[in-house]
C-alpha atoms as a PDB file:
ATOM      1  CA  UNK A   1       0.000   0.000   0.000  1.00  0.00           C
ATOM      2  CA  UNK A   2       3.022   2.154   0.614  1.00  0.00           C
ATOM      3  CA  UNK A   3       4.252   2.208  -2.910  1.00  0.00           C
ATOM      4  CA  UNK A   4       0.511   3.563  -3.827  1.00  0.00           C
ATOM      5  CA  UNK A   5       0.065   5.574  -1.138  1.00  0.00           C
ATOM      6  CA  UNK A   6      -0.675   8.819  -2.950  1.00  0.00           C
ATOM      7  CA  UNK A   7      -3.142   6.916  -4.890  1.00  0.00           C
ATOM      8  CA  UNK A   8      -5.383   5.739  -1.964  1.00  0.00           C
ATOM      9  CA  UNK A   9      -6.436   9.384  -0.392  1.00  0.00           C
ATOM     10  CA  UNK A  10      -5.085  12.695  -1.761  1.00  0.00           C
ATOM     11  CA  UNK A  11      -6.508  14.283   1.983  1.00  0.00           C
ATOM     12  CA  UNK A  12      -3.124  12.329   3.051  1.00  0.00           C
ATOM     13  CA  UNK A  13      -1.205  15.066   2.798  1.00  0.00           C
ATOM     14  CA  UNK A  14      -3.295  17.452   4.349  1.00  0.00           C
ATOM     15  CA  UNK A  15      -3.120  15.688   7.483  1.00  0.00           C
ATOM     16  CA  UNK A  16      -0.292  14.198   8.022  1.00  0.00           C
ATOM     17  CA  UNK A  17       3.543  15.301   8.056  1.00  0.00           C
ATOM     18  CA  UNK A  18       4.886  13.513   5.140  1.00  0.00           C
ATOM     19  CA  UNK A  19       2.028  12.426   3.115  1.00  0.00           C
ATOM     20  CA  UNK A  20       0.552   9.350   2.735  1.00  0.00           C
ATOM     21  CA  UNK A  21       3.903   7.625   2.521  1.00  0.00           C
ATOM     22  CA  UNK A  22       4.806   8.279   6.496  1.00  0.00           C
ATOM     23  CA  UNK A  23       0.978   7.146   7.221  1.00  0.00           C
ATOM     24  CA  UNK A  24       1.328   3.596   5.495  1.00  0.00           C
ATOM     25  CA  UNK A  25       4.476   3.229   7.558  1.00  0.00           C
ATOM     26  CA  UNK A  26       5.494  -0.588   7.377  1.00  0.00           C
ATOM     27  CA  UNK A  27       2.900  -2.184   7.102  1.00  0.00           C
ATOM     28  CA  UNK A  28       2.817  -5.378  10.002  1.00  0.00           C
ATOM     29  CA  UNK A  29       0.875  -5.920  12.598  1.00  0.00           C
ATOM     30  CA  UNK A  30       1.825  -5.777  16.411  1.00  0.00           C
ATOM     31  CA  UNK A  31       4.694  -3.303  16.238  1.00  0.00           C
ATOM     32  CA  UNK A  32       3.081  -1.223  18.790  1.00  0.00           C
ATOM     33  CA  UNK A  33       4.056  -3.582  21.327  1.00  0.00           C
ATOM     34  CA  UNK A  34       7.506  -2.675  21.050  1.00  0.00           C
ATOM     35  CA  UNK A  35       6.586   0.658  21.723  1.00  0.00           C
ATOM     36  CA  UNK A  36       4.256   0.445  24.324  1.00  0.00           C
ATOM     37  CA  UNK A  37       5.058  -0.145  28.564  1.00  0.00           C
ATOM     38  CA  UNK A  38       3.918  -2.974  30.158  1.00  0.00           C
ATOM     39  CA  UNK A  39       1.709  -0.870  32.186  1.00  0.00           C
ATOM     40  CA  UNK A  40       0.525   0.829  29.097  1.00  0.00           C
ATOM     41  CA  UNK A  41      -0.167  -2.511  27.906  1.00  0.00           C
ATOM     42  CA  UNK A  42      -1.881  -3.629  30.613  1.00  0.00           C
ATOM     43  CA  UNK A  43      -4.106  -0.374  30.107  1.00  0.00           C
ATOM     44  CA  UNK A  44      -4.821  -1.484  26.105  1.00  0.00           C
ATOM     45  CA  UNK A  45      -5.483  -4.944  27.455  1.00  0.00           C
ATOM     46  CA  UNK A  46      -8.254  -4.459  29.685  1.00  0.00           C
ATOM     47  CA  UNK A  47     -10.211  -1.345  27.650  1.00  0.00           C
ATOM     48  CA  UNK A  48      -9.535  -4.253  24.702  1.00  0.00           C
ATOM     49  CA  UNK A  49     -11.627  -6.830  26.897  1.00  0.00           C
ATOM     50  CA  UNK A  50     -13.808  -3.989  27.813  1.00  0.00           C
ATOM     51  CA  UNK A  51     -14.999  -2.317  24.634  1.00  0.00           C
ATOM     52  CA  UNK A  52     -13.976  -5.299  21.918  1.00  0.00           C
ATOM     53  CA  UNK A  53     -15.897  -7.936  20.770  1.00  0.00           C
ATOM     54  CA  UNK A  54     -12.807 -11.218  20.506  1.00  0.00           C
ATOM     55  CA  UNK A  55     -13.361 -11.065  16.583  1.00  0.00           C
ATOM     56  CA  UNK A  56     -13.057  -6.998  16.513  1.00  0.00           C
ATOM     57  CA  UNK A  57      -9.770  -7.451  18.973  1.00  0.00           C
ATOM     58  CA  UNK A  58      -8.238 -10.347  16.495  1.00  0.00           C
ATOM     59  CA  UNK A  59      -9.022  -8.097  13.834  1.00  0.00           C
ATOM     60  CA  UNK A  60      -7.190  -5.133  15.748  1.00  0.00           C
ATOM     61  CA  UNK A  61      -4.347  -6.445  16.417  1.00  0.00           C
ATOM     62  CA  UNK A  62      -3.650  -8.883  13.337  1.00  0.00           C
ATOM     63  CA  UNK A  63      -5.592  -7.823  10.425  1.00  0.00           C
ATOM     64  CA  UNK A  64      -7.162  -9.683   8.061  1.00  0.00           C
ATOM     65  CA  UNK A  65     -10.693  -9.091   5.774  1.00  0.00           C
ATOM     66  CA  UNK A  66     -13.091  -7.105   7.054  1.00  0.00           C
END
């Protein structure tokens, strides 16, 4: 999706620094767990359980169709 970026939304560059090319960063799943504490993830976890649905969480977190 990167290499198309500009092709998806044009609005891309109106909102975010770099275009549409910085918002389709890498493209794989779970790399905000790298970033993220382990309270912080203890904080995602339970609003997850709270306000998700298992399918929407899976989703989420891993992709996949909608």
């Amino acid at each position: 999706m990167r290499a198309n970026a500009e092709k998806s939304d044009p609005l891309y560059d109106d909102f975010w620094e770099g275009g549409a090319k910085t918002f389709f960063n890498r493209g794989t799943n779970g790399r905000w767990r790298d970033v993220l504490s382990e309270d912080e993830l203890a904080l995602y976890d339970a609003a997850a359980k709270r306000e998700l649905t298992p399918d929407c969480r899976s989703w989420l977190e891993n992709g996949g169709p909608i």
